[in-house]
C-alpha atoms as a PDB file:
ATOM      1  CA  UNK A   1     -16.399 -13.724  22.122  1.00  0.00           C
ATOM      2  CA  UNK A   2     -13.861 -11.456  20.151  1.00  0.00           C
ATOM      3  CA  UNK A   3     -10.441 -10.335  21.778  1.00  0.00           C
ATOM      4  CA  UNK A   4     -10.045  -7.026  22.192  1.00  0.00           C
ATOM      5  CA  UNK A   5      -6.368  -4.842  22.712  1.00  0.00           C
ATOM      6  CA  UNK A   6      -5.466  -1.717  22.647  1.00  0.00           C
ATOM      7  CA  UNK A   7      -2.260  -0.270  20.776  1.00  0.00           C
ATOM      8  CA  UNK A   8       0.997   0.349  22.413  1.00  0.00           C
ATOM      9  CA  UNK A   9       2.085   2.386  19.254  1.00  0.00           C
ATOM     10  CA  UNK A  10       1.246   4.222  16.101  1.00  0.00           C
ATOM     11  CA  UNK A  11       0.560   1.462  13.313  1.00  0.00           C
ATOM     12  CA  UNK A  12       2.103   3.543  10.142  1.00  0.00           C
ATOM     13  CA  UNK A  13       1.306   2.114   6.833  1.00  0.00           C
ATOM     14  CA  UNK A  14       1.848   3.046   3.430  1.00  0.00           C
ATOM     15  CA  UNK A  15       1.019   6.903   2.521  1.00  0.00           C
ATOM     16  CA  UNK A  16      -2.132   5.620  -0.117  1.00  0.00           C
ATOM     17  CA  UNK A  17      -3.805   3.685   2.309  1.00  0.00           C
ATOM     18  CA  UNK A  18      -7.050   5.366   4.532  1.00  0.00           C
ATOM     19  CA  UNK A  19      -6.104   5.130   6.769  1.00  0.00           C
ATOM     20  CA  UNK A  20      -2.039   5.670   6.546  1.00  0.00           C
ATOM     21  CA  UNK A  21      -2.026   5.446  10.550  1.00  0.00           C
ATOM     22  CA  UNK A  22      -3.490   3.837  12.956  1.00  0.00           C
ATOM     23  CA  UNK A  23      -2.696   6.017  16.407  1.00  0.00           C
ATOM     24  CA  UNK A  24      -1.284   4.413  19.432  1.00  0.00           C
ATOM     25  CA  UNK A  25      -4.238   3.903  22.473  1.00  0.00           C
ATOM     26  CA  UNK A  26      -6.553   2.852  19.546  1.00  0.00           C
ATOM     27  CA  UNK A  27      -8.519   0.154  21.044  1.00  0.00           C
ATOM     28  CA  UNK A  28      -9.066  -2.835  18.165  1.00  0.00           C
ATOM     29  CA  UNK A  29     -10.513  -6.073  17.824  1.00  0.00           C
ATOM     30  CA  UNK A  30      -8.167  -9.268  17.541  1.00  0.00           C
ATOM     31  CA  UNK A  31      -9.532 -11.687  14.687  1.00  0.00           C
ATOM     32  CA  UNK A  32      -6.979 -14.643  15.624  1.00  0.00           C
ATOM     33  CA  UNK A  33      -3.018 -15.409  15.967  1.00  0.00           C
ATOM     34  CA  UNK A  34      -0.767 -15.698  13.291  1.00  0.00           C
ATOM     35  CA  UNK A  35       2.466 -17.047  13.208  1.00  0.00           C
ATOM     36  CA  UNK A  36       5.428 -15.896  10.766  1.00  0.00           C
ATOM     37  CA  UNK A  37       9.368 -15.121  10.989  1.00  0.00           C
ATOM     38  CA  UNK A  38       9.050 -10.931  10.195  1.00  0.00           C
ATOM     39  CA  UNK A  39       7.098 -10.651  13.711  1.00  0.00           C
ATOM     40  CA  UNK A  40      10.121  -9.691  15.842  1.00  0.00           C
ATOM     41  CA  UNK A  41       8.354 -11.232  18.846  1.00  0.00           C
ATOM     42  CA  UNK A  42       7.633 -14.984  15.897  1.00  0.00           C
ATOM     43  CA  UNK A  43       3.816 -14.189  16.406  1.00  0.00           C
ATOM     44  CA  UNK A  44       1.444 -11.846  15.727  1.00  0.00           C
ATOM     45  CA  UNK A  45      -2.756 -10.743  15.129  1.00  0.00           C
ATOM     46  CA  UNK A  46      -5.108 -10.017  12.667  1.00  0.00           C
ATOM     47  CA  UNK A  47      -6.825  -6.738  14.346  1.00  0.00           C
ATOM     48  CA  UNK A  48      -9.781  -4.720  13.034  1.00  0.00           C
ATOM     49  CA  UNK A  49     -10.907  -1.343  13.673  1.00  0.00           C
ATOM     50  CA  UNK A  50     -14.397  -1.515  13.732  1.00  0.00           C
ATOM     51  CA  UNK A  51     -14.776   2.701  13.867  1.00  0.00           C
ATOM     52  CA  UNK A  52     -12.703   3.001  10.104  1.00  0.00           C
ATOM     53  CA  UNK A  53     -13.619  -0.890   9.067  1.00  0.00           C
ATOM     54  CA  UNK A  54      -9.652  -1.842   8.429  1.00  0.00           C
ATOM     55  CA  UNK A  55      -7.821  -4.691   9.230  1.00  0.00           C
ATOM     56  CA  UNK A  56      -4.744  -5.524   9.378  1.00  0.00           C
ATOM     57  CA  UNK A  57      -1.586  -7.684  10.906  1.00  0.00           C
ATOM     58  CA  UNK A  58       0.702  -6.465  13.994  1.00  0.00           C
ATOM     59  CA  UNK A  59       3.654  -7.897  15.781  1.00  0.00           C
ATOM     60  CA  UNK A  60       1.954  -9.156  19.393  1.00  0.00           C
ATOM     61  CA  UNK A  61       4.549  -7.046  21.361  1.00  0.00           C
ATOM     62  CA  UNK A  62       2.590  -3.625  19.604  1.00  0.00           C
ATOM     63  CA  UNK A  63      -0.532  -5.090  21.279  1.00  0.00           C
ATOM     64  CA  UNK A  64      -1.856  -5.108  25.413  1.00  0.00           C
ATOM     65  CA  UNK A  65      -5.251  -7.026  25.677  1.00  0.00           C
ATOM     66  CA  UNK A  66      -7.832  -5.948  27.875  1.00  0.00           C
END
């Protein structure tokens, strides 16, 4: 059964990517944990957002499962 968190803050990303933002509250799915030394927090998650079909990687402490 697939994880799923919501956002505890805007995701910005680079202006040529759709889309550029993904907006705090935003409730995602979490693919699986990855580990690397830019995550402030040493951890983070591949998410997906299944309503614009984009994935991407954020720091665990930007995430709150529910």
């Amino acid at each position: 059964m697939m994880k799923t968190a919501k956002l505890l803050f805007d995701i910005e990303q680079a202006s040529e990517l759709v889309p550029n933002v993904i907006p705090k509250g935003t409730t995602v799915e979490v693919i699986r944990e990855v580990k690397h030394q830019d995550f402030l927090s040493g951890k983070g998650y591949i998410i997906f957002w299944p309503e614009k079909a984009y994935a991407d990687v954020v720091d665990s402490s930007r995430l709150e499962f529910i």
